[in-house]
C-alpha atoms as a PDB file:
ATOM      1  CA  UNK A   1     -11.215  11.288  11.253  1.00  0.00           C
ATOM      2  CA  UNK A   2     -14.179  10.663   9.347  1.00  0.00           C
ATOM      3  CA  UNK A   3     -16.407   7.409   8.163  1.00  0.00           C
ATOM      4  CA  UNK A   4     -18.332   6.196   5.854  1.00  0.00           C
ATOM      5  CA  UNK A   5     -19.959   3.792   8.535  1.00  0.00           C
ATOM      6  CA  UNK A   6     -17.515   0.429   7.447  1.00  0.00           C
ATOM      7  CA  UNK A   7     -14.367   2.532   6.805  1.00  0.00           C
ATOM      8  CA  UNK A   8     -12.875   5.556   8.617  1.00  0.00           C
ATOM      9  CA  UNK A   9     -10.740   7.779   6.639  1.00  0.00           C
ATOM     10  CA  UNK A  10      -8.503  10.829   6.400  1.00  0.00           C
ATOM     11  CA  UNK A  11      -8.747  13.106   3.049  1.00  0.00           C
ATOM     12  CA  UNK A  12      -6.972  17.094   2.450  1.00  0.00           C
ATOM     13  CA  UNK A  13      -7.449  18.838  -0.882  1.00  0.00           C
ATOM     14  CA  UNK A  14     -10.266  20.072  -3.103  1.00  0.00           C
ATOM     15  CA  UNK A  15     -10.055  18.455  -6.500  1.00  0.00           C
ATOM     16  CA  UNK A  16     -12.017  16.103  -9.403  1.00  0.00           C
ATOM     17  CA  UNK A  17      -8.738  13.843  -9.524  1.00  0.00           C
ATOM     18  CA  UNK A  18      -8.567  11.627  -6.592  1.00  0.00           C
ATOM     19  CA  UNK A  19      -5.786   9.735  -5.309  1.00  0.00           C
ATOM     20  CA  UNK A  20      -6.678   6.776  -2.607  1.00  0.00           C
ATOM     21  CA  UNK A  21      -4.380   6.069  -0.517  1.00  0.00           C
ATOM     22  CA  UNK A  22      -4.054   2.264   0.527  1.00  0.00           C
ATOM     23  CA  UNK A  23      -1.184   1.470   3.622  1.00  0.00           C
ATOM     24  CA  UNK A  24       0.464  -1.435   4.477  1.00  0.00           C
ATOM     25  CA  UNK A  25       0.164  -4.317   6.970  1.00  0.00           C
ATOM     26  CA  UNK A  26       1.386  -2.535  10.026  1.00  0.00           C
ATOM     27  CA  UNK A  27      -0.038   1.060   9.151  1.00  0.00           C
ATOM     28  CA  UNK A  28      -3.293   3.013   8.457  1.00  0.00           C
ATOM     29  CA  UNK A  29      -4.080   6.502   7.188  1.00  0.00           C
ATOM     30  CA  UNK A  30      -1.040   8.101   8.916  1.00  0.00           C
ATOM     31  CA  UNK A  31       1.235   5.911   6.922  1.00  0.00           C
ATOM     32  CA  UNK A  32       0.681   8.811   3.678  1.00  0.00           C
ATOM     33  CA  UNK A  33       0.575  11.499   6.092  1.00  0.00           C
ATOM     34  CA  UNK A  34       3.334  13.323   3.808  1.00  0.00           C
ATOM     35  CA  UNK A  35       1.548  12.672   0.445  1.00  0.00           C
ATOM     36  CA  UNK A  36      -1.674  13.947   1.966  1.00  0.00           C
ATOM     37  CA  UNK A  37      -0.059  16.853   3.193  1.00  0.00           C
ATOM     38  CA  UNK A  38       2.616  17.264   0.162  1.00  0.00           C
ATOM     39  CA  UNK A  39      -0.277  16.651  -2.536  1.00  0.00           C
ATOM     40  CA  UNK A  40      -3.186  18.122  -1.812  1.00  0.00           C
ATOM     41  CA  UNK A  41      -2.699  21.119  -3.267  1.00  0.00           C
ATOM     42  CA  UNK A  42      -3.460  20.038  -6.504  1.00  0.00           C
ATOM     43  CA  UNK A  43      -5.410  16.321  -5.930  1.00  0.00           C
ATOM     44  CA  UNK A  44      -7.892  15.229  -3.144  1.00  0.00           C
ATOM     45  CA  UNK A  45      -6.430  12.922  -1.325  1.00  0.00           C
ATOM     46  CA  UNK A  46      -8.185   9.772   0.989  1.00  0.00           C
ATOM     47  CA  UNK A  47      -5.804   7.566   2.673  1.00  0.00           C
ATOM     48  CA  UNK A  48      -7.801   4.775   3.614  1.00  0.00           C
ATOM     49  CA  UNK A  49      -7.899   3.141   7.181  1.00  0.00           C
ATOM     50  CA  UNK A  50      -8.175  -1.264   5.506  1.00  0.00           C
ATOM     51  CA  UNK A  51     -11.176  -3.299   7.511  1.00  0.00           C
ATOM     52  CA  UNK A  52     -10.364  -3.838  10.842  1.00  0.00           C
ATOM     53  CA  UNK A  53      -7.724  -0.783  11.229  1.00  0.00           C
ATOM     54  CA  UNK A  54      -8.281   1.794  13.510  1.00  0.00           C
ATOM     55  CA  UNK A  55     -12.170   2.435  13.688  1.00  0.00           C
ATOM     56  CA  UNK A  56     -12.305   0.839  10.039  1.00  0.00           C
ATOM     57  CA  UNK A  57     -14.586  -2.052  10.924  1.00  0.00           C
ATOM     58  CA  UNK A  58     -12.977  -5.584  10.046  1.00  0.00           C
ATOM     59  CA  UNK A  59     -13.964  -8.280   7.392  1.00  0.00           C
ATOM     60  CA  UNK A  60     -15.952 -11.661   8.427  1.00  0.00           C
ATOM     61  CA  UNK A  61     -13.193 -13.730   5.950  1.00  0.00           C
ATOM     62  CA  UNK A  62      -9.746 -11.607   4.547  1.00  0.00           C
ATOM     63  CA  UNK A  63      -9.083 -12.528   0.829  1.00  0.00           C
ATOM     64  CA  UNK A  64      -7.556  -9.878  -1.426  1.00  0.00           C
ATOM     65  CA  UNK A  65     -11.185 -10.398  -3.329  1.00  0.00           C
ATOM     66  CA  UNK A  66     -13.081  -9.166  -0.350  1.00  0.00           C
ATOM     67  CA  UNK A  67     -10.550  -6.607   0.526  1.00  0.00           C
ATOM     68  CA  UNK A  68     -11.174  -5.151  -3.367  1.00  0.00           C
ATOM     69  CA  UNK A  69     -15.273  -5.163  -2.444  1.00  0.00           C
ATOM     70  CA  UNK A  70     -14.897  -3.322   0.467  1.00  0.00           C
ATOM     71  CA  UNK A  71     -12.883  -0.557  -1.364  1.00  0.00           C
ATOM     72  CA  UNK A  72     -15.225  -0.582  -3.915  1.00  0.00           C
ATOM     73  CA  UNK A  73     -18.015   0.001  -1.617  1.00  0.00           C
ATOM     74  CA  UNK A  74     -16.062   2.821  -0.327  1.00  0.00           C
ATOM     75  CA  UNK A  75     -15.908   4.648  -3.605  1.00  0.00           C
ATOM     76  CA  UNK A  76     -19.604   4.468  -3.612  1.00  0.00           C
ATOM     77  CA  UNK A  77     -20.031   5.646  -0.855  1.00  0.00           C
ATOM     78  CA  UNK A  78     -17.728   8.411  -1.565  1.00  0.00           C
ATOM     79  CA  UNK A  79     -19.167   8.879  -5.115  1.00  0.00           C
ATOM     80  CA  UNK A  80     -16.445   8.314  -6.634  1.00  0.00           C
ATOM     81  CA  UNK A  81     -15.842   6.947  -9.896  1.00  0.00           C
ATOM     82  CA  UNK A  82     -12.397   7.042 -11.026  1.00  0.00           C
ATOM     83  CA  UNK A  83      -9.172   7.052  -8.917  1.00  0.00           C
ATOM     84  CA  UNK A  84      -5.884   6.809  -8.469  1.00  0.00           C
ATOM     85  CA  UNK A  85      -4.899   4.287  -6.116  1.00  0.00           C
ATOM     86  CA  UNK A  86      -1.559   4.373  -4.601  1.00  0.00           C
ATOM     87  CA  UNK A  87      -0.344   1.744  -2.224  1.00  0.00           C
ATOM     88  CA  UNK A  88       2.271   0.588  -0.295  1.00  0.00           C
ATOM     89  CA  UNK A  89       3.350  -3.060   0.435  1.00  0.00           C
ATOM     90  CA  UNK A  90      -0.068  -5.156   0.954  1.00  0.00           C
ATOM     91  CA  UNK A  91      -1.544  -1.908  -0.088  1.00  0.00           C
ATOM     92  CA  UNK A  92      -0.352  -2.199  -3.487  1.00  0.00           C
ATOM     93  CA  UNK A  93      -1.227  -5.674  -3.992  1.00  0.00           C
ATOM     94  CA  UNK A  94      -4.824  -4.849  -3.338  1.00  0.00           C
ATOM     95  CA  UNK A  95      -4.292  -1.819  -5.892  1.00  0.00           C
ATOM     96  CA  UNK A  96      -3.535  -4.079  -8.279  1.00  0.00           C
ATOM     97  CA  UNK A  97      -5.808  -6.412  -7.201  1.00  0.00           C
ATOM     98  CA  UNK A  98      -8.964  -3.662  -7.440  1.00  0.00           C
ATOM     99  CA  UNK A  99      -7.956  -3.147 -11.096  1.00  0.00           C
ATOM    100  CA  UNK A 100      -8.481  -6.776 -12.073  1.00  0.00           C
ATOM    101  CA  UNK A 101     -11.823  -6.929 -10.709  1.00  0.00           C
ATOM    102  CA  UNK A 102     -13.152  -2.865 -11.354  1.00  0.00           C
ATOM    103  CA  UNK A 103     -10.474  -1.803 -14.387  1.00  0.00           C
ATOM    104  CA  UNK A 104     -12.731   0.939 -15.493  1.00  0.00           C
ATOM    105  CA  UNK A 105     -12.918   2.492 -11.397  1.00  0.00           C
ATOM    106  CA  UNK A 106      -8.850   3.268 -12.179  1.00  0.00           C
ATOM    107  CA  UNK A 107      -7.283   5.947 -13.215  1.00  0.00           C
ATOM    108  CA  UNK A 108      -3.670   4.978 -12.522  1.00  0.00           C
ATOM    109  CA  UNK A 109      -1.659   2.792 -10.298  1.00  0.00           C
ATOM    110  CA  UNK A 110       0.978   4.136  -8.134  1.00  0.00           C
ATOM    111  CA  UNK A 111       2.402   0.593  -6.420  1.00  0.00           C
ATOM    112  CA  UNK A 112       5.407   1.691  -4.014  1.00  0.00           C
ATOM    113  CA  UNK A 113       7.763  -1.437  -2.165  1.00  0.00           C
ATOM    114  CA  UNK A 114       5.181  -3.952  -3.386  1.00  0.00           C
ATOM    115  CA  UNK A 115       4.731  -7.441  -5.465  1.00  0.00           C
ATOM    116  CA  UNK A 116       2.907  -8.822  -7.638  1.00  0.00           C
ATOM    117  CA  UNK A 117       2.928 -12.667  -6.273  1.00  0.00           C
ATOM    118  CA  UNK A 118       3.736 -13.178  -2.483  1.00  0.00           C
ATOM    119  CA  UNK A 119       6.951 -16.028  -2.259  1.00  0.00           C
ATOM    120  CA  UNK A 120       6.232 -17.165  -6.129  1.00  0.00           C
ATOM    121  CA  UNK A 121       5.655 -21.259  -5.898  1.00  0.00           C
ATOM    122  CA  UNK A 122       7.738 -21.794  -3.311  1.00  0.00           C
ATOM    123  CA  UNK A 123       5.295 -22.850  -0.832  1.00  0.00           C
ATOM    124  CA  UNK A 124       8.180 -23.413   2.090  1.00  0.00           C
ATOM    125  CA  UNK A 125       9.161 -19.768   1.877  1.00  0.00           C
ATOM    126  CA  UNK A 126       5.003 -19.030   2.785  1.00  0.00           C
ATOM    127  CA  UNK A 127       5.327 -21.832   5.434  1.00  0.00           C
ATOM    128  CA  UNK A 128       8.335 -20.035   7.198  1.00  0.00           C
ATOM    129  CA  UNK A 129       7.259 -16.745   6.857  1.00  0.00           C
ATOM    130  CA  UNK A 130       3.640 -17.291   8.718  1.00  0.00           C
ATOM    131  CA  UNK A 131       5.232 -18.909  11.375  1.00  0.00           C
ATOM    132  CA  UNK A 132       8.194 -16.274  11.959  1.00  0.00           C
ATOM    133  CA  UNK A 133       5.215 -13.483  11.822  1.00  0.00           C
ATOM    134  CA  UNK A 134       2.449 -15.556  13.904  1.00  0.00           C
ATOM    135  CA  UNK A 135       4.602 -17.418  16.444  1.00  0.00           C
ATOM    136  CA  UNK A 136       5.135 -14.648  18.627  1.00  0.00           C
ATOM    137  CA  UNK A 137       1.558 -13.475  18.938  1.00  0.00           C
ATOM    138  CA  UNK A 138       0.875 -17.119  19.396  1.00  0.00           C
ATOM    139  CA  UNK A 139       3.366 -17.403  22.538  1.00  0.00           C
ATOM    140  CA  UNK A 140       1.524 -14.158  23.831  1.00  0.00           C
ATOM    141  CA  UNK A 141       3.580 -11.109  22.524  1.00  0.00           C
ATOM    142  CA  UNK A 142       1.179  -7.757  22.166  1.00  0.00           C
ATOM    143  CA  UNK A 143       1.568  -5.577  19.437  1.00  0.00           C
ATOM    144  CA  UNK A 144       3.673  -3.025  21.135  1.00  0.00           C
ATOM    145  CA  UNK A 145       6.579  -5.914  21.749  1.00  0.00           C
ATOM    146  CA  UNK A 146       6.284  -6.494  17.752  1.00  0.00           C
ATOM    147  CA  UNK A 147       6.455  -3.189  16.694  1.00  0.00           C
ATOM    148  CA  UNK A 148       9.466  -2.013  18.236  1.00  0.00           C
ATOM    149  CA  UNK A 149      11.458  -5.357  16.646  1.00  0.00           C
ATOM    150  CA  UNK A 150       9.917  -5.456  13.340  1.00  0.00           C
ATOM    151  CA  UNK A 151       9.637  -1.992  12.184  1.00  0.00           C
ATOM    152  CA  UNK A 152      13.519  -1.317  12.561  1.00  0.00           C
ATOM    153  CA  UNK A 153      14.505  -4.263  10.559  1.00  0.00           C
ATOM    154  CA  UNK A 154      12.495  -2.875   7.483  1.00  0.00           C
ATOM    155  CA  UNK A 155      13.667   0.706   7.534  1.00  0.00           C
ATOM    156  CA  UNK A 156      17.189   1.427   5.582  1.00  0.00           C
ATOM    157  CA  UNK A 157      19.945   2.449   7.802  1.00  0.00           C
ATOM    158  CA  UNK A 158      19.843   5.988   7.435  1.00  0.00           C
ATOM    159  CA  UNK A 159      15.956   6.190   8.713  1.00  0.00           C
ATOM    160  CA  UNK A 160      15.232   9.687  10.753  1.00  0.00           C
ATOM    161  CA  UNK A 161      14.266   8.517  14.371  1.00  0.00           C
ATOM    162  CA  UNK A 162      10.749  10.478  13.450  1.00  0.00           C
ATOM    163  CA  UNK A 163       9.985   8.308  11.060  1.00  0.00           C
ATOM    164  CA  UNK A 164      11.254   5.020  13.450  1.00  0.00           C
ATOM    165  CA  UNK A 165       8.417   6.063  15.659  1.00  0.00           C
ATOM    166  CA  UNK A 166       5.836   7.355  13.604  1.00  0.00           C
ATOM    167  CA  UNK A 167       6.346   3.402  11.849  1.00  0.00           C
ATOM    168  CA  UNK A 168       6.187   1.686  15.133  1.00  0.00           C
ATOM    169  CA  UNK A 169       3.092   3.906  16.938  1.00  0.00           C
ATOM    170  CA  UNK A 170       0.924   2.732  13.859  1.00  0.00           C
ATOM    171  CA  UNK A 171       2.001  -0.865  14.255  1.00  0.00           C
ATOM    172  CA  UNK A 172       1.166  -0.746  17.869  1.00  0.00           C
ATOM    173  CA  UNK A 173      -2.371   0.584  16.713  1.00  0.00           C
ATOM    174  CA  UNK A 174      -3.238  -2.834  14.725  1.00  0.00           C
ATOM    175  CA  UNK A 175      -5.099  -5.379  16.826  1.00  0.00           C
ATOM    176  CA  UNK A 176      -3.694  -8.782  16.859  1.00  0.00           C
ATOM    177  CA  UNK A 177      -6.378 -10.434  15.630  1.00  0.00           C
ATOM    178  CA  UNK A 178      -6.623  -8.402  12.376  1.00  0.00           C
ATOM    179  CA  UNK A 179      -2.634  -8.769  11.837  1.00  0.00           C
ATOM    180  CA  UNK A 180      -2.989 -12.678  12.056  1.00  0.00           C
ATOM    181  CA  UNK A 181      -5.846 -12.258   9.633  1.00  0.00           C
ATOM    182  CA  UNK A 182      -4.120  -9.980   6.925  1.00  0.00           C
ATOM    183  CA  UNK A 183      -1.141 -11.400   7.392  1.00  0.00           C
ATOM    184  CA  UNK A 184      -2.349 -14.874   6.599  1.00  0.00           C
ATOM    185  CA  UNK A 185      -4.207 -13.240   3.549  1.00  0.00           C
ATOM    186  CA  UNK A 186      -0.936 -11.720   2.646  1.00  0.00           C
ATOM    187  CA  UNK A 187       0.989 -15.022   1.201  1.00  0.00           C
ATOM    188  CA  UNK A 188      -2.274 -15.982  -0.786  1.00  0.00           C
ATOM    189  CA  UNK A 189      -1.884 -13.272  -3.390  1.00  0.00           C
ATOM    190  CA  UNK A 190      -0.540 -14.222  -6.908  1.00  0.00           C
ATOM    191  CA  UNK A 191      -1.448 -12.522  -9.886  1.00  0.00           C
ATOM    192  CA  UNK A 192       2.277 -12.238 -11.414  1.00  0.00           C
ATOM    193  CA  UNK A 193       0.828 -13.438 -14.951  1.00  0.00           C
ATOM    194  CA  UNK A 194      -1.811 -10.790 -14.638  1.00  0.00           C
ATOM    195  CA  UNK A 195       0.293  -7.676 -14.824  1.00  0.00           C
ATOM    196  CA  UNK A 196       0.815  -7.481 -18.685  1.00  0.00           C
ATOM    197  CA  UNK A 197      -3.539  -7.007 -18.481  1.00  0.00           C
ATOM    198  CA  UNK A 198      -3.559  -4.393 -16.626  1.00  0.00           C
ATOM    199  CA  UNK A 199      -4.458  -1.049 -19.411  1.00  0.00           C
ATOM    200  CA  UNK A 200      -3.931   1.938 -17.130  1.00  0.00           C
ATOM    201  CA  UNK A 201      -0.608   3.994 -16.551  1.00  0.00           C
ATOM    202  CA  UNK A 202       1.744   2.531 -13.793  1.00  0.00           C
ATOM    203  CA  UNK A 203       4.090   3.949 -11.288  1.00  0.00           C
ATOM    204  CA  UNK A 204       6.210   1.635  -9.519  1.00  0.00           C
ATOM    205  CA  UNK A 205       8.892   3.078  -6.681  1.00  0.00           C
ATOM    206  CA  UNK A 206      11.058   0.985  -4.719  1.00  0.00           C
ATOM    207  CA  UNK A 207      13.601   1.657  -2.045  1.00  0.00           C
ATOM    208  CA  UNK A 208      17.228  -0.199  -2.772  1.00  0.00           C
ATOM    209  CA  UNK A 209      17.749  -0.862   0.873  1.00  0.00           C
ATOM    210  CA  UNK A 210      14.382  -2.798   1.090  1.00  0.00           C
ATOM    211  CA  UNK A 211      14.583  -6.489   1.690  1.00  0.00           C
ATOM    212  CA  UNK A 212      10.459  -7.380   1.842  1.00  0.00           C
ATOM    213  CA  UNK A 213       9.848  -6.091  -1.659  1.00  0.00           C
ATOM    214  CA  UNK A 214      13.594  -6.012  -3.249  1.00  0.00           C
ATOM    215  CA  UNK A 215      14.309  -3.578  -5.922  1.00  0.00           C
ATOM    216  CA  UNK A 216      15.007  -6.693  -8.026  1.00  0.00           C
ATOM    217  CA  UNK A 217      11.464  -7.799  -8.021  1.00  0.00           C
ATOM    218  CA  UNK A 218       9.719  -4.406  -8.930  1.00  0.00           C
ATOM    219  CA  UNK A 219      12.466  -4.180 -11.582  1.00  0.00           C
ATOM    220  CA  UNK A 220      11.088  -7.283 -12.877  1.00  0.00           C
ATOM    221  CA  UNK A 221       7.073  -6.022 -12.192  1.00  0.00           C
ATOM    222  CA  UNK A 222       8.229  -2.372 -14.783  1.00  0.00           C
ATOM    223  CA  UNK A 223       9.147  -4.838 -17.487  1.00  0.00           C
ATOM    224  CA  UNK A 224       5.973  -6.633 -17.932  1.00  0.00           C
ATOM    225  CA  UNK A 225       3.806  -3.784 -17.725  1.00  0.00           C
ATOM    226  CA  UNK A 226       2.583  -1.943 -21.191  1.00  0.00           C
ATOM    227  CA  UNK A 227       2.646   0.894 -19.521  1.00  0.00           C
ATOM    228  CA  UNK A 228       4.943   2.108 -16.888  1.00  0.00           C
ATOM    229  CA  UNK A 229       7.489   3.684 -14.925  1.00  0.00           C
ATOM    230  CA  UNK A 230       9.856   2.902 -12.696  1.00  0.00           C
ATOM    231  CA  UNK A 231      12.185   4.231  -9.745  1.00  0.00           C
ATOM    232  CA  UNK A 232      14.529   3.228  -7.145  1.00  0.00           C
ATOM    233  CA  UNK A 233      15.411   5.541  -4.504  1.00  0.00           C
ATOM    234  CA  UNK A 234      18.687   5.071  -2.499  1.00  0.00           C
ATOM    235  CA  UNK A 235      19.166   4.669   0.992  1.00  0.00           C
ATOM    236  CA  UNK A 236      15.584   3.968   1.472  1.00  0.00           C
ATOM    237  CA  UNK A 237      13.931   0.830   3.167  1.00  0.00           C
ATOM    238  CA  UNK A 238      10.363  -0.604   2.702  1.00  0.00           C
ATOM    239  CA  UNK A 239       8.574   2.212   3.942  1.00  0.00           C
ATOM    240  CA  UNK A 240       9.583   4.143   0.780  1.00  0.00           C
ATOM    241  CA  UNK A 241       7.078   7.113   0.630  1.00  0.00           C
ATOM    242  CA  UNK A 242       7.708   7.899   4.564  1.00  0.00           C
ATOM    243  CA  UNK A 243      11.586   7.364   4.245  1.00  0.00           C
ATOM    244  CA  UNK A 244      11.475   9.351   1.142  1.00  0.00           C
ATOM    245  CA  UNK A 245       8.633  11.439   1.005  1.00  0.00           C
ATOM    246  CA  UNK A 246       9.926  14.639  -1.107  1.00  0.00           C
ATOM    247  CA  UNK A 247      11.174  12.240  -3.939  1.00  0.00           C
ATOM    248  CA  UNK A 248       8.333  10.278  -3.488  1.00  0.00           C
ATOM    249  CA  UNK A 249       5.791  13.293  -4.026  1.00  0.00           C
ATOM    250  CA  UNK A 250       8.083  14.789  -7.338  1.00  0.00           C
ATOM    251  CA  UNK A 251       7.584  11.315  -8.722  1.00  0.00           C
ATOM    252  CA  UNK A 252       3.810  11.085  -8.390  1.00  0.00           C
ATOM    253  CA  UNK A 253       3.392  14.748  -9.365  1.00  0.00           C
ATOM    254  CA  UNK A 254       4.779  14.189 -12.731  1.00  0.00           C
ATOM    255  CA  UNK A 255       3.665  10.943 -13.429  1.00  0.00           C
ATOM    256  CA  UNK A 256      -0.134  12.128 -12.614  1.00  0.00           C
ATOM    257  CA  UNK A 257       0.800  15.368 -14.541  1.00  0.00           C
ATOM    258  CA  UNK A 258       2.007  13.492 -17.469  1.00  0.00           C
ATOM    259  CA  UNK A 259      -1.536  11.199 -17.220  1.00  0.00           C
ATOM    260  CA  UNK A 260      -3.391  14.528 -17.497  1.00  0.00           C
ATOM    261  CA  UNK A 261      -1.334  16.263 -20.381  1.00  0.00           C
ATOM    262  CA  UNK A 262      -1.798  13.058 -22.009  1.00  0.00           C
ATOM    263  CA  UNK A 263      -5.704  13.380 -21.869  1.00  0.00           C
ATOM    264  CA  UNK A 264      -5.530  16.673 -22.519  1.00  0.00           C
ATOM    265  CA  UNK A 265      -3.726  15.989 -26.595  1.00  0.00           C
END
């Protein structure tokens, strides 16, 4: 594992074209451990461990506008100027987020079983889904006790028992104290009327078994983009690029290939 000091970090692969890797709330770096492995032979990849994860350490006050800071500190640290950013679930709201704030830092956006406004207006829906998520830490459960409910009831059906565990040992790895604080930073994002802005290619990729971030909703993200793309993968769950990860890999390899033949005319 390495660090820049503030964020800890796993990168494979030798290359100008970067792709940052940003996971979601109950993950960190392991959570692109195929798409590290699976792309590195032609990008450098950095999947990301967000404040407070692992021995990433954690933010004074969560907000999607200091989570975008603290990646864009990373980049300078990393010298980095450009990048891909591909993210999954939270992780791609902040991807998207990043753009509106540093649009010239991105190269492309690769948003897998994501959104681009948490629960629209319907403030109820936010209500009932802090309380369902918080209540149990609340009444005392650890981490561990989470994990091993929640993580099955996102995956789609057919989900290898590898990637059950794989799911639930990174959940178990987040401290309660920084779920409660992402979480809770989670139903604040909203930047649905923003999307047609953004100038960059896109790649969306959802999974038609996932209920958090329906196929529906990306579907609905594709069409007011200027530029993108969009796929559904069957019998796959929210945790698209683990559940997936061959299909997921041929779709970023030729969307990124595309982006580069496209530079190159």
């Amino acid at each position: 594992m390495l660090s820049t000091g503030k964020i800890s970090y796993y990168e494979k692969g030798i290359s100008n074209d970067t792709i940052i890797c940003l996971h979601g709330i109950g993950g960190d770096n392991e959570s692109f451990e195929p798409q590290v492995n699976g792309l590195s032979d032609k990008y450098r990849i950095i999947s990301w461990n967000m404040p407070g994860y692992k021995d990433s350490k954690p933010l004074e006050k969560y907000s999607f506008e200091n989570l975008s800071i603290a990646l864009n500190e990373f980049l300078l640290n990393l010298n980095l100027e450009k990048v891909n950013l591909m993210g999954q679930s939270i992780g791609g709201m902040l991807a998207q987020e990043f753009y509106y704030h540093y649009p010239k830092k991105v190269k492309s956006l690769i948003l897998i079983a994501t959104t681009s406004a948490f629960g629209g207006k319907n403030q109820d829906f936010k209500k009932q889904f802090l309380e369902k998520r918080l209540k149990p830490i609340s009444e005392g459960k650890k981490m561990k006790e989470l994990a091993k409910y929640f993580v099955p009831s996102i995956l789609s059906k057919s989900a290898s028992t590898d990637v059950i565990d794989k799911a639930i040992k990174s959940m178990e790895r987040v401290s309660e104290e920084t779920y409660k604080n992402v979480i809770k930073c989670l139903v604040t994002f909203d930047r649905y009327h923003d999307l047609p802005l953004i100038q960059v290619p896109c790649c969306l990729i959802s999974g038609s078994e996932d209920t958090n971030s329906p196929s529906k909703t990306m579907m609905k993200m594709f069409e007011k983009l200027q530029f993108g793309e969009y796929y559904d993968l069957k019998d796959t769950g929210h945790l698209v690029n683990l559940e997936s990860p061959e299909k997921t890999n041929n779709i970023v390899l030729k969307f990124l290939d595309k982006i580069k033949k496209n530079l190159e005319t």
